[in-house]
Protein backbone atom coordinates (compact mmCIF):
# COMPACT_ATOMS: atom_id res chain seq x y z
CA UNK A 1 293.70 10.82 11.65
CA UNK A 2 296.98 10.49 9.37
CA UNK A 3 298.45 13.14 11.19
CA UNK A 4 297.54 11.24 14.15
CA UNK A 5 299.25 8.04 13.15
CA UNK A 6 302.35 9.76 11.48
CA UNK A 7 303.00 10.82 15.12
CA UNK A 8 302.45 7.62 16.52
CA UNK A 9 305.27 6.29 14.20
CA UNK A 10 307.68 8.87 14.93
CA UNK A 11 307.05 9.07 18.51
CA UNK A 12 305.71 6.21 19.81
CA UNK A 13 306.83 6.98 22.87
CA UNK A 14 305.13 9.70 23.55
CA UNK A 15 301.58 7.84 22.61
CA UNK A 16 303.01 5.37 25.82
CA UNK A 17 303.26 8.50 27.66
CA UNK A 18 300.14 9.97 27.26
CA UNK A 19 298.15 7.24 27.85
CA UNK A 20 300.06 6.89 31.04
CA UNK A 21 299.36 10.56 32.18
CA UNK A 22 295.77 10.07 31.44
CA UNK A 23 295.58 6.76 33.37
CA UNK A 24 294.67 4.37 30.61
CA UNK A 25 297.75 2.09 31.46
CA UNK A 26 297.52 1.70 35.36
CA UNK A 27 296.77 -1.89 34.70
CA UNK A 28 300.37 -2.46 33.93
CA UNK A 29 302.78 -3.36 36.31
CA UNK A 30 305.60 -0.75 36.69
CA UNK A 31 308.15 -2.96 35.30
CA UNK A 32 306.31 -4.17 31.93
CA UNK A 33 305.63 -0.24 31.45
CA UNK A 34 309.21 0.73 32.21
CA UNK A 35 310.45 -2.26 30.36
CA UNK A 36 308.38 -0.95 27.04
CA UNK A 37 309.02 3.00 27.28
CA UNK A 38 312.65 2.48 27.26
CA UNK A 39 312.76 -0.04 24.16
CA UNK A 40 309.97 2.66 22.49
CA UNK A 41 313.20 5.35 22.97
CA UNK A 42 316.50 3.40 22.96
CA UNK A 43 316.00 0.75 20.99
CA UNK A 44 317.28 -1.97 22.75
CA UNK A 45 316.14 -4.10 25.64
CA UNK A 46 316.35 -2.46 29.18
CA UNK A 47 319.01 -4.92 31.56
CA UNK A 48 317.23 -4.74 34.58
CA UNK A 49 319.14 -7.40 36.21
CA UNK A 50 322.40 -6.42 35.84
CA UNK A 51 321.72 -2.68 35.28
CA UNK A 52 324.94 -0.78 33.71
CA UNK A 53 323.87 2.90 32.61
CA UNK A 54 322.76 5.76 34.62
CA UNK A 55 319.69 5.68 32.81
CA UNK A 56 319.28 1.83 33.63
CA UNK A 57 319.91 2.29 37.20
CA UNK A 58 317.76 4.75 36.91
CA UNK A 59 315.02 2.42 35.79
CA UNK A 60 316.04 0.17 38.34
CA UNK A 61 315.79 2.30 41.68
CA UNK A 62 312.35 3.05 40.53
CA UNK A 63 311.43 -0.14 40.91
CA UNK A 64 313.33 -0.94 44.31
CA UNK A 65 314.25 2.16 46.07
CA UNK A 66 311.10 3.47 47.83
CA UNK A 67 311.91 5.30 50.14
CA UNK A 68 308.89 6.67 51.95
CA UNK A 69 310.78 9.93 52.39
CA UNK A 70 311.25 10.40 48.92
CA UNK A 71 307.69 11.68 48.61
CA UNK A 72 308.17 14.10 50.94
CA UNK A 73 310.89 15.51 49.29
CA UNK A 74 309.44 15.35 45.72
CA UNK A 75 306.68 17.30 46.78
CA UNK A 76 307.37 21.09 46.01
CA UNK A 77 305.59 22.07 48.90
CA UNK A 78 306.97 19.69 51.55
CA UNK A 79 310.24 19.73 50.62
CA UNK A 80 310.37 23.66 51.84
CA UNK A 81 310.88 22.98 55.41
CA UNK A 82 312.45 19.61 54.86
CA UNK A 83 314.97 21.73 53.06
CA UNK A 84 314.91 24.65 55.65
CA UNK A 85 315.16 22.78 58.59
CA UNK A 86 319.15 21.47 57.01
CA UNK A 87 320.24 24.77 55.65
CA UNK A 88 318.21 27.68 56.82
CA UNK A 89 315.29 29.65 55.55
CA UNK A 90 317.47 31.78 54.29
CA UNK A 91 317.62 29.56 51.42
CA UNK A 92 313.85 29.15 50.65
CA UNK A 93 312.36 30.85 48.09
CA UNK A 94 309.08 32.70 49.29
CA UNK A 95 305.82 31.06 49.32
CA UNK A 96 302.94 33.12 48.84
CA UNK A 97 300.46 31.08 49.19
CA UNK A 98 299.32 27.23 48.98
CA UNK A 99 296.13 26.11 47.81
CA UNK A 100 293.90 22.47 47.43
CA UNK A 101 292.25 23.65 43.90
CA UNK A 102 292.50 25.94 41.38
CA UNK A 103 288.74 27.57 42.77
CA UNK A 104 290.74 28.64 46.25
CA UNK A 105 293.25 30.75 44.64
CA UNK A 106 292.80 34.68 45.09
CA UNK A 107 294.06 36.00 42.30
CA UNK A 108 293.67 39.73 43.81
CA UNK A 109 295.47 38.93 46.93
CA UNK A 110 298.82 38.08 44.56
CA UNK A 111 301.23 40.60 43.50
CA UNK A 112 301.66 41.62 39.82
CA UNK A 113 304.75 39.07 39.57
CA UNK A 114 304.56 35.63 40.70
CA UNK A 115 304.54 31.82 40.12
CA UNK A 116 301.97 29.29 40.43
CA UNK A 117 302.92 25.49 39.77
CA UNK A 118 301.74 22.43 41.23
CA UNK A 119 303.36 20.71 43.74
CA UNK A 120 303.09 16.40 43.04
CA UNK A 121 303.88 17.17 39.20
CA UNK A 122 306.62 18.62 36.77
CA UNK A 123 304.32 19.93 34.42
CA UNK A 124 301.38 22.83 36.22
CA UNK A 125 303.76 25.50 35.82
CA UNK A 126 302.72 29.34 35.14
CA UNK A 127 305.04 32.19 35.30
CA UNK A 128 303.40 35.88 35.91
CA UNK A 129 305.41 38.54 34.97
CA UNK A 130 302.31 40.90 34.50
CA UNK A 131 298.98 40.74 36.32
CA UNK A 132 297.24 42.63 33.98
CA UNK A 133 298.18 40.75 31.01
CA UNK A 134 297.59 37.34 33.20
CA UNK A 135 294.99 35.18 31.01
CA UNK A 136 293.36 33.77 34.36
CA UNK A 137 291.24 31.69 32.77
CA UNK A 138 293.78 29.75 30.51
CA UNK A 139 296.10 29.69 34.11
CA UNK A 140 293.13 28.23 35.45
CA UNK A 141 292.83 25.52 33.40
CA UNK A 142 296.16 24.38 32.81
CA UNK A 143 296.20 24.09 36.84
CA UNK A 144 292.94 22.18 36.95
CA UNK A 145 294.01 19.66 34.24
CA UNK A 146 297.71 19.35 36.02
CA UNK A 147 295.73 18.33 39.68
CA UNK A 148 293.30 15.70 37.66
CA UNK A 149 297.07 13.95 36.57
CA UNK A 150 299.10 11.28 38.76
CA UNK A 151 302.60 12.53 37.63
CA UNK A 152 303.93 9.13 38.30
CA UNK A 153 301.92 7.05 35.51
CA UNK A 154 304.26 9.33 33.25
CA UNK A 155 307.22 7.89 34.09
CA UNK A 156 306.15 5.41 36.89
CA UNK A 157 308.56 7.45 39.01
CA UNK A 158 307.32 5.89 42.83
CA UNK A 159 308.29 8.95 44.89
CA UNK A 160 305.22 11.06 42.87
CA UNK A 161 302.48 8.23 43.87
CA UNK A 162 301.13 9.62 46.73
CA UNK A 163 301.97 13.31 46.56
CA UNK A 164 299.03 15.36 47.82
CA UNK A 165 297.95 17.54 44.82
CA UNK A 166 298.19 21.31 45.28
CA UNK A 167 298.91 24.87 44.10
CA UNK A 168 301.34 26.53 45.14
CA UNK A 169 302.36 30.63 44.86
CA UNK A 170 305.98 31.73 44.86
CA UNK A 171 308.04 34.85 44.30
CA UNK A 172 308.79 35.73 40.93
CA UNK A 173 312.53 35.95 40.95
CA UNK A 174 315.20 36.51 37.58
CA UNK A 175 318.93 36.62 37.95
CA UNK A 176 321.08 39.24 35.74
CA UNK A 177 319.29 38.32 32.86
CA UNK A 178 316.17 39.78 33.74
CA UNK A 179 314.19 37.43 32.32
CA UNK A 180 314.86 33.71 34.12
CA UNK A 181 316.85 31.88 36.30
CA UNK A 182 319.27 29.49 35.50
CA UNK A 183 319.33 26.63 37.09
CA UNK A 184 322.32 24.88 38.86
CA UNK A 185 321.77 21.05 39.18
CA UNK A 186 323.87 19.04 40.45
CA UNK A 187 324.27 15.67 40.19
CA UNK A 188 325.10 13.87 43.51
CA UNK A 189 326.47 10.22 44.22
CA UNK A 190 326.23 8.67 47.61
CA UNK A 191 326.40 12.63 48.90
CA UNK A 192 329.00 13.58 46.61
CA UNK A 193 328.46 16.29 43.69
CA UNK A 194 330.16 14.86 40.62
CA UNK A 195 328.69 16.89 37.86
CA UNK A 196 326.76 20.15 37.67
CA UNK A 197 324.06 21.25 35.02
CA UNK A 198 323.02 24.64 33.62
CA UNK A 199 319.73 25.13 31.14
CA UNK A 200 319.90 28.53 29.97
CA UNK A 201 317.18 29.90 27.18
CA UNK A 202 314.42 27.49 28.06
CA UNK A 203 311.65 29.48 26.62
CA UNK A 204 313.58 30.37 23.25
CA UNK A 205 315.58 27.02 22.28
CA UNK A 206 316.82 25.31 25.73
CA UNK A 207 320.27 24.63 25.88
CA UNK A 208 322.29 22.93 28.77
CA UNK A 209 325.89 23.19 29.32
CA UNK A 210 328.02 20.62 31.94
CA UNK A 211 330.55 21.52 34.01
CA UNK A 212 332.96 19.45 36.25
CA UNK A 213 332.55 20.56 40.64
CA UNK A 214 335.97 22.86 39.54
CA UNK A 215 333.76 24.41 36.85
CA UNK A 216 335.72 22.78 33.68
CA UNK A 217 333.66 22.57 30.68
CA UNK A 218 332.47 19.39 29.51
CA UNK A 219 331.86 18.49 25.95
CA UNK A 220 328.95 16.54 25.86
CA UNK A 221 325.12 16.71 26.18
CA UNK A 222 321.92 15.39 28.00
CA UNK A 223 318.23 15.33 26.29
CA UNK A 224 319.06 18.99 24.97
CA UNK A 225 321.78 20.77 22.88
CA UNK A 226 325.29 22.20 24.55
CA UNK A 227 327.38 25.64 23.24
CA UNK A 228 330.61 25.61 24.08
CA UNK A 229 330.89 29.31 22.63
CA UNK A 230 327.82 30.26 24.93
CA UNK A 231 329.93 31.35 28.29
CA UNK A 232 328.52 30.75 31.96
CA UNK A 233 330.86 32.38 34.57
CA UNK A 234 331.83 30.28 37.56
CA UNK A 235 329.45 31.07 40.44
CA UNK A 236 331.14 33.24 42.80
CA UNK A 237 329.41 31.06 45.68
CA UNK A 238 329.98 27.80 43.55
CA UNK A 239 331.68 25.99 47.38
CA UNK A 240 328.87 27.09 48.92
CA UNK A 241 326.55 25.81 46.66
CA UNK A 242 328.17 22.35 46.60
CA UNK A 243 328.49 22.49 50.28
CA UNK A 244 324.47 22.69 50.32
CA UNK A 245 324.29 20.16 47.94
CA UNK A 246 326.14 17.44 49.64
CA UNK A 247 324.43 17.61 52.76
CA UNK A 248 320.43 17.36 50.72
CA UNK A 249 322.06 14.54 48.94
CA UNK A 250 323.58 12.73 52.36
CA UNK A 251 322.34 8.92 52.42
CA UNK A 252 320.78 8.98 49.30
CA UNK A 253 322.57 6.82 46.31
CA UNK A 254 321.48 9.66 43.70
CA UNK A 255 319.55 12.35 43.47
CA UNK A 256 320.05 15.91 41.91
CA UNK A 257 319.67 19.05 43.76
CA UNK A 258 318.59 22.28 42.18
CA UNK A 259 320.11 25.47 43.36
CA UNK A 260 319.59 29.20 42.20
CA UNK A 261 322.23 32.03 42.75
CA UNK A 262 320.90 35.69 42.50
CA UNK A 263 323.13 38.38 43.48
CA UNK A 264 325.48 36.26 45.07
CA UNK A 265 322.39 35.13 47.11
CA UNK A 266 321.91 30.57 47.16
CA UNK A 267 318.18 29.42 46.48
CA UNK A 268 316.83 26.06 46.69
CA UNK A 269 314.95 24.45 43.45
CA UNK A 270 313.88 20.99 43.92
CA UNK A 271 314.87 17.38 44.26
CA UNK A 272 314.60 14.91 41.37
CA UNK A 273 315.91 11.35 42.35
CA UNK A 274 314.87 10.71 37.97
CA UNK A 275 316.91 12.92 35.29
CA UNK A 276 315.05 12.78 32.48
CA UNK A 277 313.08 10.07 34.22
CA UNK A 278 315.78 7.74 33.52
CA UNK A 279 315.40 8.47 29.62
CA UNK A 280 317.34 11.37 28.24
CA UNK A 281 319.81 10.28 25.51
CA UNK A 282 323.34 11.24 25.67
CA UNK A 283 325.73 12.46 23.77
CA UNK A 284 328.59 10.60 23.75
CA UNK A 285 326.83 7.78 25.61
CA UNK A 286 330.09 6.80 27.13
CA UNK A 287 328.86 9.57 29.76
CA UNK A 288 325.77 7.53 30.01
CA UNK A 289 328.37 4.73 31.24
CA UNK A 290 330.35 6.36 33.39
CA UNK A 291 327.55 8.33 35.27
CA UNK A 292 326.49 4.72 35.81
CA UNK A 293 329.40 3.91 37.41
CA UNK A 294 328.77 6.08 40.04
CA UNK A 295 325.45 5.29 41.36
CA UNK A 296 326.23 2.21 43.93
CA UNK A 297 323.12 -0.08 44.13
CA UNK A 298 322.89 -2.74 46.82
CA UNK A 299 325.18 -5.20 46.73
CA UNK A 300 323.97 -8.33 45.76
CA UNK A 301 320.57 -7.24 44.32
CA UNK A 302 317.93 -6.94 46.10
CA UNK A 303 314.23 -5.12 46.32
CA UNK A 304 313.29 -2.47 48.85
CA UNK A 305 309.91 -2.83 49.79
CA UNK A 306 307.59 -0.54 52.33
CA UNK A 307 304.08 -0.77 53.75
CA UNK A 308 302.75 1.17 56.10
CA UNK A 309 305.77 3.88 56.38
CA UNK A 310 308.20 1.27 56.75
CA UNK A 311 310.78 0.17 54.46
CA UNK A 312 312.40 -3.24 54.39
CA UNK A 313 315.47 -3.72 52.13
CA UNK A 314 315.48 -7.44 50.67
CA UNK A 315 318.53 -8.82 49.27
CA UNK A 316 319.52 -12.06 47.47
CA UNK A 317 321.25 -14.27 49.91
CA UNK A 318 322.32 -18.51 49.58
CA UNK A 319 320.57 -20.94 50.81
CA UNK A 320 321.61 -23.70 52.67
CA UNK A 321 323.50 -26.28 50.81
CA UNK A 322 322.93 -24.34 48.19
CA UNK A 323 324.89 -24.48 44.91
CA UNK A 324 324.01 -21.90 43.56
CA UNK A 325 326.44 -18.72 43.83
CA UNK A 326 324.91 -15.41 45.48
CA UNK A 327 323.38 -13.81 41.91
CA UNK A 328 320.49 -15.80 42.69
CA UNK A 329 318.22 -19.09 42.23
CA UNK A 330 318.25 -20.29 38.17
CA UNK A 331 314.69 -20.32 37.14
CA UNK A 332 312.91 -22.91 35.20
CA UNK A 333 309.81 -21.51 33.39
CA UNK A 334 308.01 -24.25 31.62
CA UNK A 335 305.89 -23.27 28.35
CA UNK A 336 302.72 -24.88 28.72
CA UNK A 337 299.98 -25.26 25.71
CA UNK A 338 296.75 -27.20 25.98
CA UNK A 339 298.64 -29.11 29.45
CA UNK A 340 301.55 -30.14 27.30
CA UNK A 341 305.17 -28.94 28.03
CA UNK A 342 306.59 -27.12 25.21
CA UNK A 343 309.57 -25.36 25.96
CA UNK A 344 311.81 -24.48 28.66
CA UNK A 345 312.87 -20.57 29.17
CA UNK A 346 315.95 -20.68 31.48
CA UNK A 347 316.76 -17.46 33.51
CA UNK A 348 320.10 -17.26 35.37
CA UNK A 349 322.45 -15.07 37.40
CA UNK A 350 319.57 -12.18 37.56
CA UNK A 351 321.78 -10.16 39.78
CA UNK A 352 324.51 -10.33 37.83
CA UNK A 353 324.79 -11.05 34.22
CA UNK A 354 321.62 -12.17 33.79
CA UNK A 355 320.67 -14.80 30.99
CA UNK A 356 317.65 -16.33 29.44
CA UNK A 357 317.74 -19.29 27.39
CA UNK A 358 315.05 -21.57 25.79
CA UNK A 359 315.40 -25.71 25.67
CA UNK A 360 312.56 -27.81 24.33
CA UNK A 361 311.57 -30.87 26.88
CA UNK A 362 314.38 -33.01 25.45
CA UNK A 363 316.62 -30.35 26.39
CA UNK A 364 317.93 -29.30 23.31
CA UNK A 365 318.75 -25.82 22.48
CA UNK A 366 315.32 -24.47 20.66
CA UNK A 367 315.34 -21.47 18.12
CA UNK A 368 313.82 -19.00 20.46
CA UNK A 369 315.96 -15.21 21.50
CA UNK A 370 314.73 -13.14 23.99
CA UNK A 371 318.29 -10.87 25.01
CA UNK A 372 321.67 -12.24 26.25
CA UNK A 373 322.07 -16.22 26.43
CA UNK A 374 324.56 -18.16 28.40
CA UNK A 375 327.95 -18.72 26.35
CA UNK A 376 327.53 -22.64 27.08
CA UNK A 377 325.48 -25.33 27.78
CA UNK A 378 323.44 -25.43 30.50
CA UNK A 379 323.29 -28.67 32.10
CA UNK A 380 319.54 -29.81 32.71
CA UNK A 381 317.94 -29.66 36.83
CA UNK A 382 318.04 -33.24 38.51
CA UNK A 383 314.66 -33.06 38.68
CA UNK A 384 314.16 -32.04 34.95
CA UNK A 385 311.52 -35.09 34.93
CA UNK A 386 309.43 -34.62 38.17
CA UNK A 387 309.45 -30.40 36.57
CA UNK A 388 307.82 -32.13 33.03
CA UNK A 389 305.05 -34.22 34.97
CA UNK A 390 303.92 -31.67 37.53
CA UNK A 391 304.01 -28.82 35.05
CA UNK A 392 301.66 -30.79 33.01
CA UNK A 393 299.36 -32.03 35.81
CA UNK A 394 299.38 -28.17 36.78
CA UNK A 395 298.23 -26.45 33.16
CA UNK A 396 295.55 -29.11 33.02
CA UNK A 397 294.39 -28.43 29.55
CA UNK A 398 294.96 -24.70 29.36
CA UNK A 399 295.68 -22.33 26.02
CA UNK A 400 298.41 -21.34 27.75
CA UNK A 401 300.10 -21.24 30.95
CA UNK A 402 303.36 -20.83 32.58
CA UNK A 403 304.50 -23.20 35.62
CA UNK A 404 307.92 -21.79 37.45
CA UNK A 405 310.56 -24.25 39.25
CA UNK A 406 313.93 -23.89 41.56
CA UNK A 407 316.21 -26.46 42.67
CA UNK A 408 317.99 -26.74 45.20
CA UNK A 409 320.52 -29.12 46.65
CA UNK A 410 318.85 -31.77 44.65
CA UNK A 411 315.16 -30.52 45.73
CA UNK A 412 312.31 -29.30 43.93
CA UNK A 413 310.51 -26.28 44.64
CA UNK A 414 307.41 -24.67 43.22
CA UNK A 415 307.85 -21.00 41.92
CA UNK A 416 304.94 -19.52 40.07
CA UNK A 417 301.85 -19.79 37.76
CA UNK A 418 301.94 -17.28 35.47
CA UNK A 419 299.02 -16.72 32.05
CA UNK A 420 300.63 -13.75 30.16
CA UNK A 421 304.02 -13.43 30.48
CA UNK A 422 305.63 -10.40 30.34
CA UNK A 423 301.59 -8.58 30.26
CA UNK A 424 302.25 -10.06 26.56
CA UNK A 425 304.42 -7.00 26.00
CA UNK A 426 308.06 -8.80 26.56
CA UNK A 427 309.47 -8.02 22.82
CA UNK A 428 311.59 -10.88 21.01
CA UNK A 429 314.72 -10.52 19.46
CA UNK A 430 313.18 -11.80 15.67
CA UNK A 431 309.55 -12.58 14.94
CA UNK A 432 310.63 -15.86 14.09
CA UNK A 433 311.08 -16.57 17.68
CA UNK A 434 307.90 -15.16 18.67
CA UNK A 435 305.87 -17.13 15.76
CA UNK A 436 307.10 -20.40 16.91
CA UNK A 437 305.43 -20.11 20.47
CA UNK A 438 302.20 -18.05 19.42
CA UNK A 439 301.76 -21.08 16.85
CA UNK A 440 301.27 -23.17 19.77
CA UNK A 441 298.16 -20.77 21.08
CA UNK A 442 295.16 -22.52 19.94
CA UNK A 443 292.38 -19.97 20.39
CA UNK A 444 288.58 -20.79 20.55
CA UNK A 445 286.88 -21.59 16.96
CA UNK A 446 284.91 -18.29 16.10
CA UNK A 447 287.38 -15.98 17.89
């Protein structure tokens, strides 16, 4: 049990993990779970509504960027003749075989070197390099438990929702060093290959070196350790391979494309729209910045939805007569406890550089944080009144409620009723801030 909790200290996000891969979260919303992995591994609150970082925009296209094809294209089965069907077969590494459990796989029928992995996951991988020394039974299982997993409550990455869970059999292929392949990924923007990848040694001590598209060394890392002294020879097909990679990457604002090269010869990998799942610390994290720069999200905010196959993009736009600018609606949340108004928590400019602010019912400034504030004043809502009387006819005489208001051009509009904000998981910036409202909670006697 110590052992148990020492880990939970160290890496608490890997506890968050777990329980998501086993399914114990799914009651959270995406965003609350997102919102809470990345403060478990960064340290500091994740700006989802003016994202900045690769690995925030990251967190953000999860969230709004579902492309139904994207599941098509995660899946390492799919993908195959998605990916032939651009290029060639000629690019396809072989597929031996494709089954819907681990029970349907003939073993015998395989030849003394291949690969079985799973195809919705990242994790049901096993590499044969000798039949006869194959523990089948320990393959087995690894597979069985990697089917019985939803790869997105990992990382709540949407594209691995609905993946169909199978096995799938592959040539075992090595390049010159006889023992793995190393693995070209390249980092794409809009259809355009900016940055290129190379993990060498993973089953000793993985190391990844970056390169520039002209194959210029660059001193910094991702997630695992660089060597500048280690060399990696500029792929004799290197245009080709970029060539490949901008036309799997057309259309799409990011997404990384995996290439092999064997004796001269150009295989395809896989697609991951994630890096790291949006979580992989960099070093400097100015590269962290400026990868950010390059991924282009809608202009204007906005939420891409789909149901039923078909995707509908969303964006912020004005009102009429509005006064408000086009980073969206400011948002009055009114703290209610036992039907009485308490506070006021102020969000503005979510598209943009997006504030929250508290104000007590007098509209005074009240000692509450909870990330970036406004630089001024805000003035109060015309209707800051009519907002104090209905919010309190609304929470009757609840513990604890929260009644959401917009105005606009001088009228008042109802947003939202909401009981636990955040899940109850939203973290403060002191304790101090979070005392003063859970002090207004009055829970039942004998609870």
């Amino acid at each position: 049990m110590l052992e148990i909790a020492k880990k939970a200290i160290e890496h608490p996000d890997k506890i968050i993990t777990n329980l998501g891969r086993r399914g114990y979260l799914n009651w959270m919303s995406d965003e609350q779970y997102i919102r809470i992995l990345y403060r478990m591994i960064f340290k500091r609150k994740l700006n989802l509504g003016n994202p900045q970082t690769f690995n925030e925009k990251l967190q953000w296209l999860k969230l709004h960027d579902h492309n139904p094809l994207y599941t098509r294209l995660v899946d390492k089965y799919e993908v195959k003749q998605y990916v032939a069907d651009l290029i060639g077969e000629e690019y396809i590494i072989p597929t031996l075989g494709v089954w819907n459990s681990i029970d349907e796989v003939d073993f015998d029928s395989l030849p003394n070197q291949f690969v079985l992995k799973c195809t919705h996951d990242s994790g049901g991988l096993v590499i044969c390099r000798n039949k006869n020394k194959l523990d089948v039974n320990a393959t087995k299982k690894k597979l069985k438990k990697s089917l019985n997993q939803n790869f997105f409550y990992f990382g709540r990455e949407w594209p691995y929702k609905n993946v169909k869970p199978r096995i799938i059999a592959e040539k075992y292929m090595t390049d010159e060093s006889g023992t793995e392949l190393k693995d070209y990924k390249i980092f794409n923007f809009d259809g355009k290959p900016k940055l290129i990848q190379v993990d060498y040694d993973r089953f000793v001590k993985h190391k990844r070196n970056l390169y520039s598209t002209d194959w210029k060394y660059i001193e910094a890392a991702i997630q695992y350790p660089t060597d500048p002294k280690h060399h990696i020879e500029r792929p004799k097909q290197l245009d080709k391979m970029l060539s490949i990679a901008r036309v799997l990457s057309a259309g799409i604002s990011h997404v990384r494309t995996d290439l092999y090269c064997i004796d001269n010869r150009i295989y395809f990998g896989e697609l991951t729209f994630y890096h790291e799942s949006g979580l992989g610390k960099f070093t400097p994290e100015i590269l962290d910045e400026k990868m950010g720069e390059w991924i282009k999200l809608p202009s204007g905010g906005g939420y891409l939805l789909t149901s039923d196959g078909v995707s509908m993009l969303i964006r912020t736009v004005r009102m009429p007569d509005c006064d408000e600018d086009k980073t969206g609606l400011t948002d009055y949340k009114f703290l209610c406890f036992n039907g009485e108004p308490q506070f006021i928590e102020i969000h503005k400019d979510r598209f943009s550089e997006h504030t929250q602010d508290f104000y007590d019912i007098s509209w005074k400034p009240a000692e509450i944080s909870q990330g970036p504030t406004a630089k001024t004043l805000i003035n109060p809502p015309q209707n800051l009144d009519k907002m104090i009387e209905l919010s309190r006819t609304l929470s009757g005489e609840m513990a604890h409620v929260r009644i959401d208001w917009y105005e606009v051009a001088g009228k008042l509009y109802f947003g939202e009723i909401t009981f636990y904000d955040g899940g109850g998981f939203e973290p403060f910036d002191d304790i101090k801030s979070e005392m003063i409202l859970g002090n207004l909670i009055h829970l039942p006697i004998g609870i």
